[in-house]
PDB file of N, CA and C in Angstrom:
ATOM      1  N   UNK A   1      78.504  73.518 240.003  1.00  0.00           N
ATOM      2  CA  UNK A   1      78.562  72.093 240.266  1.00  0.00           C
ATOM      3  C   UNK A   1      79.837  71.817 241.058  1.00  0.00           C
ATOM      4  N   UNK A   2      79.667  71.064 242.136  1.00  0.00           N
ATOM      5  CA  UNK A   2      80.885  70.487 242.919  1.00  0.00           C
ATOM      6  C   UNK A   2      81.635  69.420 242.088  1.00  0.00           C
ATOM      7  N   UNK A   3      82.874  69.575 242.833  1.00  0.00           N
ATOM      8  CA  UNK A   3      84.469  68.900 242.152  1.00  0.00           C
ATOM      9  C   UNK A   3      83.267  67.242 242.583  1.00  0.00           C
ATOM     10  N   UNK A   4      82.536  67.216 243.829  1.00  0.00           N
ATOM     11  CA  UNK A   4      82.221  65.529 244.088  1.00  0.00           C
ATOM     12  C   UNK A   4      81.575  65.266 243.278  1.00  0.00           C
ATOM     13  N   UNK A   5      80.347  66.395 242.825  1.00  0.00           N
ATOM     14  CA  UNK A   5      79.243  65.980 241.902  1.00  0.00           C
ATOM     15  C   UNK A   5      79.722  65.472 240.684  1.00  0.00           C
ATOM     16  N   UNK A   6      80.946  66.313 240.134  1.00  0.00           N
ATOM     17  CA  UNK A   6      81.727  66.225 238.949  1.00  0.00           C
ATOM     18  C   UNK A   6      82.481  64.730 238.857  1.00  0.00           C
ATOM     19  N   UNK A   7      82.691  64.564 240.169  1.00  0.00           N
ATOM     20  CA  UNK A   7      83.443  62.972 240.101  1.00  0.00           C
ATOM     21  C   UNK A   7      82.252  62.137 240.148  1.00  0.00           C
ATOM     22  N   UNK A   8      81.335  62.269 240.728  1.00  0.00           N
ATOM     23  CA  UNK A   8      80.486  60.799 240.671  1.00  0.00           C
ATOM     24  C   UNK A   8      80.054  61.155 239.214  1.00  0.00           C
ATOM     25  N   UNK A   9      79.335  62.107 238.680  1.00  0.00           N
ATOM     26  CA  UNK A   9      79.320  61.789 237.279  1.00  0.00           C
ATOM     27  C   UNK A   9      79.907  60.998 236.156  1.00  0.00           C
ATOM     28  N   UNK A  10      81.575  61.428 236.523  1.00  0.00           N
ATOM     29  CA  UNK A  10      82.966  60.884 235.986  1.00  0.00           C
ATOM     30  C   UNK A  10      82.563  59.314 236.328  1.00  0.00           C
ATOM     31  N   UNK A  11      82.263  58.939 237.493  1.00  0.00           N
ATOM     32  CA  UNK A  11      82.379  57.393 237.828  1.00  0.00           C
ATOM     33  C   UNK A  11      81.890  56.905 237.473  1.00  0.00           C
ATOM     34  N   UNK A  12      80.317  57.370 237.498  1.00  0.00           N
ATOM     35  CA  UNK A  12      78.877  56.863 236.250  1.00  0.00           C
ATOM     36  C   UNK A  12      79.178  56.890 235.257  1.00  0.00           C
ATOM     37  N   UNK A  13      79.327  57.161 234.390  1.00  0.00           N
ATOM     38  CA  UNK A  13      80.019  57.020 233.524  1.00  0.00           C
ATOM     39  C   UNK A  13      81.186  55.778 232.784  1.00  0.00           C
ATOM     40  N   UNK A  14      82.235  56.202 233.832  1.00  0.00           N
ATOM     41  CA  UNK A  14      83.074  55.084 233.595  1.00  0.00           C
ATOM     42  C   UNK A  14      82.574  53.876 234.173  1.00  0.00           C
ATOM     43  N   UNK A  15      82.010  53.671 234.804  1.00  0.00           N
ATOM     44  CA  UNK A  15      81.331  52.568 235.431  1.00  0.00           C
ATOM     45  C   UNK A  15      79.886  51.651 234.034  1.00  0.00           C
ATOM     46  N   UNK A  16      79.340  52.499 233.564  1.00  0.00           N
ATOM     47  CA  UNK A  16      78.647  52.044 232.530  1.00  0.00           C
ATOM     48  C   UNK A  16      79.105  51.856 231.365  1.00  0.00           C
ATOM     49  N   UNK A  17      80.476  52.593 231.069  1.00  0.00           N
ATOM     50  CA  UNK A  17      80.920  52.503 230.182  1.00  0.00           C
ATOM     51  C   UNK A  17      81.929  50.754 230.168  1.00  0.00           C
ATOM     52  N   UNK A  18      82.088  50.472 230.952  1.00  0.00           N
ATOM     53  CA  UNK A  18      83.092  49.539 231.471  1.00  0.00           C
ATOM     54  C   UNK A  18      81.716  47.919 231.805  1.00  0.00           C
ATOM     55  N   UNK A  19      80.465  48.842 232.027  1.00  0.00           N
ATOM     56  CA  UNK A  19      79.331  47.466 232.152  1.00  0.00           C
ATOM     57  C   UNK A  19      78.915  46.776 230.891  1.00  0.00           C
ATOM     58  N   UNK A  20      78.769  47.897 230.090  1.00  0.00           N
ATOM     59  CA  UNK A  20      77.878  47.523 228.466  1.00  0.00           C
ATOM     60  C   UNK A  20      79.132  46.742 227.823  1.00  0.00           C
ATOM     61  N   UNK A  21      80.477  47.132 228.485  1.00  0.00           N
ATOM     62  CA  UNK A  21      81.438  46.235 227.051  1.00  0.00           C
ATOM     63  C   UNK A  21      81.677  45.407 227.715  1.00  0.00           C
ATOM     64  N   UNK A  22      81.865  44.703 229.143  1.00  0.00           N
ATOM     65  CA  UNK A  22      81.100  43.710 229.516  1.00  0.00           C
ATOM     66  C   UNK A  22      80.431  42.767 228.941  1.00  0.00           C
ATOM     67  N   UNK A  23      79.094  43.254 229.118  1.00  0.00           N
ATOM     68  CA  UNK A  23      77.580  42.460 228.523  1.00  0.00           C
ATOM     69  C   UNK A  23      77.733  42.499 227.152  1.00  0.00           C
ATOM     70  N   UNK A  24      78.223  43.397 226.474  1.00  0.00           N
ATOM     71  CA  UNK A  24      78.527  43.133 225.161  1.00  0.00           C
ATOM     72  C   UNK A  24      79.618  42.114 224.601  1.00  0.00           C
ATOM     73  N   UNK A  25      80.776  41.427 225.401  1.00  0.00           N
ATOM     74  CA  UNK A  25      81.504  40.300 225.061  1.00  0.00           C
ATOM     75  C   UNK A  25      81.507  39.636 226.006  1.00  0.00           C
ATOM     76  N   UNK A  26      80.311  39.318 226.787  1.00  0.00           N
ATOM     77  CA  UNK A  26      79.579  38.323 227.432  1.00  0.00           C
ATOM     78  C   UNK A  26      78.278  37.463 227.294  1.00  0.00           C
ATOM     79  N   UNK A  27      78.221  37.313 225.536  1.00  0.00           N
ATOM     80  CA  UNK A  27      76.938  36.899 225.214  1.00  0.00           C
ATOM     81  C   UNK A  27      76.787  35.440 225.818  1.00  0.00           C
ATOM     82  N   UNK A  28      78.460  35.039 225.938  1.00  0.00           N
ATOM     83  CA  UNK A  28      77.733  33.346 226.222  1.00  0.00           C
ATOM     84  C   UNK A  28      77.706  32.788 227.761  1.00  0.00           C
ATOM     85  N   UNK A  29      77.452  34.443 228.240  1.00  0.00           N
ATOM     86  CA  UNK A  29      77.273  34.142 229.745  1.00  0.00           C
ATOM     87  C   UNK A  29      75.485  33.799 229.937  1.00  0.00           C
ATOM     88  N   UNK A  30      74.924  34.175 228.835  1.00  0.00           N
ATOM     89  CA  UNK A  30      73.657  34.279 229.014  1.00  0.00           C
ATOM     90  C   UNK A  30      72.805  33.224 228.427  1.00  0.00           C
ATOM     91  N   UNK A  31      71.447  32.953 229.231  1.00  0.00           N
ATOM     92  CA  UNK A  31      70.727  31.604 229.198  1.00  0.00           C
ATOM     93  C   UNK A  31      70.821  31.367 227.703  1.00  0.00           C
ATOM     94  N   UNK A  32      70.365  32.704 227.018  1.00  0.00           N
ATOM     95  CA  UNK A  32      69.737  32.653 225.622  1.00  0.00           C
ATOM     96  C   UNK A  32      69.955  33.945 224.576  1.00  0.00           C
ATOM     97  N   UNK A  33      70.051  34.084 223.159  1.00  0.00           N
ATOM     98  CA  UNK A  33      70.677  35.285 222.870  1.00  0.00           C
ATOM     99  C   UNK A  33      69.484  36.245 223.214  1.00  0.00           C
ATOM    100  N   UNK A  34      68.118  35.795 223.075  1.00  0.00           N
ATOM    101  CA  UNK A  34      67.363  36.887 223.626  1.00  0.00           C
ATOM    102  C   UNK A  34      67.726  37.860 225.079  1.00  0.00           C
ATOM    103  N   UNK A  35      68.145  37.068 225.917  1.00  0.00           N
ATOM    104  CA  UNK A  35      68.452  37.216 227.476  1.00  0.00           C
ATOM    105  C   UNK A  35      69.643  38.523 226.736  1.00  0.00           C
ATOM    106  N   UNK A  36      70.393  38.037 226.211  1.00  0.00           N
ATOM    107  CA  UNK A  36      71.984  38.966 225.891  1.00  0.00           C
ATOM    108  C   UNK A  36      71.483  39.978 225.459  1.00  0.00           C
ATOM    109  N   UNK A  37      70.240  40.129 224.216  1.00  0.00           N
ATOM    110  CA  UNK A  37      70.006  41.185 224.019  1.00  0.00           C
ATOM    111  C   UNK A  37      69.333  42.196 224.988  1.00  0.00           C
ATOM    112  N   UNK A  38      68.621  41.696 225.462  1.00  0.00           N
ATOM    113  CA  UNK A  38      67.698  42.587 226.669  1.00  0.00           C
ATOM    114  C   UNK A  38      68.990  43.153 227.618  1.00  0.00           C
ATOM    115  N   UNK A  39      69.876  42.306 227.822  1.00  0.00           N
ATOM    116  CA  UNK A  39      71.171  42.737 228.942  1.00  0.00           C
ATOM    117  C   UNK A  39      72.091  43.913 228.360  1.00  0.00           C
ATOM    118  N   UNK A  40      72.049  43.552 226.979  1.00  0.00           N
ATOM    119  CA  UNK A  40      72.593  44.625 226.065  1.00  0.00           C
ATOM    120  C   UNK A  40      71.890  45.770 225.703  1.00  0.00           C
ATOM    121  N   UNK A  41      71.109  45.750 226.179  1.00  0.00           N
ATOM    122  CA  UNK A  41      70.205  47.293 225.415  1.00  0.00           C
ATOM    123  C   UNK A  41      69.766  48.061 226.834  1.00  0.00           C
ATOM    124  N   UNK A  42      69.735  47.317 227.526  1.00  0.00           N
ATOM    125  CA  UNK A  42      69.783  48.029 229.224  1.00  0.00           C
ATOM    126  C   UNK A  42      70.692  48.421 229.678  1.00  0.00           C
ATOM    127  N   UNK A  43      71.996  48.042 229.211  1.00  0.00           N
ATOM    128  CA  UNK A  43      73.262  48.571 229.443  1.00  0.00           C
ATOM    129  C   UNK A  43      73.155  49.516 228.059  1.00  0.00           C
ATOM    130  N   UNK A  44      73.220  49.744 227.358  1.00  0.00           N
ATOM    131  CA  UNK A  44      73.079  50.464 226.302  1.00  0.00           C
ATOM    132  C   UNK A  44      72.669  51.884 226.959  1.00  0.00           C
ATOM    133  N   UNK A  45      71.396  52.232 226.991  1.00  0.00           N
ATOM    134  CA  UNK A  45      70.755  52.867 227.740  1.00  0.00           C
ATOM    135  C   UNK A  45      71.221  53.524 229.039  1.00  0.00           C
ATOM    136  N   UNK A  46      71.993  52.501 229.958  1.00  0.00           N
ATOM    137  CA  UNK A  46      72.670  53.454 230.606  1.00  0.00           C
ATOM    138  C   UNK A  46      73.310  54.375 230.417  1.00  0.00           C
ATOM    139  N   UNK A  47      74.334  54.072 229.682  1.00  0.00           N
ATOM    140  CA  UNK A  47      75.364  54.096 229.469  1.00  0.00           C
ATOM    141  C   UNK A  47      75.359  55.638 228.480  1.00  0.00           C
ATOM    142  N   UNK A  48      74.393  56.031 227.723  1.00  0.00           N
ATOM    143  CA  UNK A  48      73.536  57.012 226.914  1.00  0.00           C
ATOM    144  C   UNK A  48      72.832  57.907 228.181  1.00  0.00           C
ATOM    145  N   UNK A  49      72.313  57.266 228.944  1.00  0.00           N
ATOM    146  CA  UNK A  49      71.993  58.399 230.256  1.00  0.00           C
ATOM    147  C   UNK A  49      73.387  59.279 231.181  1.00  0.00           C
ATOM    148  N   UNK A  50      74.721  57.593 231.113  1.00  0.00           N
ATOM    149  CA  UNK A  50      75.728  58.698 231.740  1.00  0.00           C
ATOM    150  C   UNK A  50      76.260  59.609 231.260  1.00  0.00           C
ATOM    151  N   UNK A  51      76.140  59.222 229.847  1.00  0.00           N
ATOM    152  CA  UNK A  51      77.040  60.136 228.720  1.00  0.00           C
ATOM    153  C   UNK A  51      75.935  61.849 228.711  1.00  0.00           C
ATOM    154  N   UNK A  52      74.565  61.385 228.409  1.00  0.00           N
ATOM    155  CA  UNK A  52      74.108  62.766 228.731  1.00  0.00           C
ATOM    156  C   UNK A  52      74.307  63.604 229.947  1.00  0.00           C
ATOM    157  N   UNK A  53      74.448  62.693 231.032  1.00  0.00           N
ATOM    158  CA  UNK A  53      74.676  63.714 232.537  1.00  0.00           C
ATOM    159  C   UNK A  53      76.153  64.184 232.582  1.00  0.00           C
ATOM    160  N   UNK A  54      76.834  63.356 231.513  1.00  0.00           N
ATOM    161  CA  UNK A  54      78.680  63.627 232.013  1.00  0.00           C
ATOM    162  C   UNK A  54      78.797  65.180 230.885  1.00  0.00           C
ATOM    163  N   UNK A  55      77.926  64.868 229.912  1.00  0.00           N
ATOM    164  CA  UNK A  55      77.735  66.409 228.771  1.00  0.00           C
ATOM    165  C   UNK A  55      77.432  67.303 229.730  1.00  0.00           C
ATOM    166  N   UNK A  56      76.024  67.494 230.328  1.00  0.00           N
ATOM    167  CA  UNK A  56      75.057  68.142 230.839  1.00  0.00           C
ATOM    168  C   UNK A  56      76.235  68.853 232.055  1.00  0.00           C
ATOM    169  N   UNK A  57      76.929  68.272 232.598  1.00  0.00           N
ATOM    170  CA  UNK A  57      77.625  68.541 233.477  1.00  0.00           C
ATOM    171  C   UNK A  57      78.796  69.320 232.910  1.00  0.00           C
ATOM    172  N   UNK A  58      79.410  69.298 232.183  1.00  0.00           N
ATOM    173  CA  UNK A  58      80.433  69.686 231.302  1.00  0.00           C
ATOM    174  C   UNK A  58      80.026  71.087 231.365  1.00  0.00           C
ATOM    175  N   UNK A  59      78.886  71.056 230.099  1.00  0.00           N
ATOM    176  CA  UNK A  59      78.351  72.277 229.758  1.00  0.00           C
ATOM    177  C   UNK A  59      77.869  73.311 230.910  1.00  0.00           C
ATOM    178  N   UNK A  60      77.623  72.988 231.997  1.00  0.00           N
ATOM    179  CA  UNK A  60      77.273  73.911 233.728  1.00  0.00           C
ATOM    180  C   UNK A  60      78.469  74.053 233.573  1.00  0.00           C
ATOM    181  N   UNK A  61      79.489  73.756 233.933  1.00  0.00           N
ATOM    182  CA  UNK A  61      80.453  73.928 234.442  1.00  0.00           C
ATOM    183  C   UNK A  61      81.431  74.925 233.274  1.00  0.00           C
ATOM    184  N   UNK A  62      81.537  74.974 232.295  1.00  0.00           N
ATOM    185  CA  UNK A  62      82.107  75.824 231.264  1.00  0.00           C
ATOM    186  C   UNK A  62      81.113  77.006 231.348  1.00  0.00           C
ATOM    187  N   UNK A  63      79.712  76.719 231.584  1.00  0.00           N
ATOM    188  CA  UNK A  63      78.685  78.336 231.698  1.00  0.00           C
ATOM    189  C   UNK A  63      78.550  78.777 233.062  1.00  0.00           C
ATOM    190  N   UNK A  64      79.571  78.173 234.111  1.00  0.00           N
ATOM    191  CA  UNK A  64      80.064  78.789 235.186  1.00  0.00           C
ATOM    192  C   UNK A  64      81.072  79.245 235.593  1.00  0.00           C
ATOM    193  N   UNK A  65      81.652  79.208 234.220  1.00  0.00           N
ATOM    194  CA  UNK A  65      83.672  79.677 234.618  1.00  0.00           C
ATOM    195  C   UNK A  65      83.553  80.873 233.693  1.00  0.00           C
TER     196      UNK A  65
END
């Protein structure tokens, strides 16, 4: 895995990680708490996809050194 691949991972990551706590102490940005929840569980979800690719990536990279 490349040092870039390794950084955009890193960014995804911090980037979702930095969206969900956001949307998570932004409930009263939203029309309705239903709206907050749907905004919250989609960020949720990301945020669980970057964390698996930022692992997934980890682990290549330690079974390539």
């Amino acid at each position: 895995m490349t040092d870039t691949t390794l950084h955009s991972v890193a960014a995804e990551l911090e980037r979702a990680r930095t969206d969900y706590l956001a949307v998570s102490r932004g409930a009263h940005l939203y029309a309705s708490p239903g709206d907050h929840q749907e905004a919250e569980r989609r960020a949720w979800e990301r945020l669980e996809l970057a964390l698996a690719a930022a692992q997934q990536s980890e682990q290549q990279t330690a079974g390539s050194a």
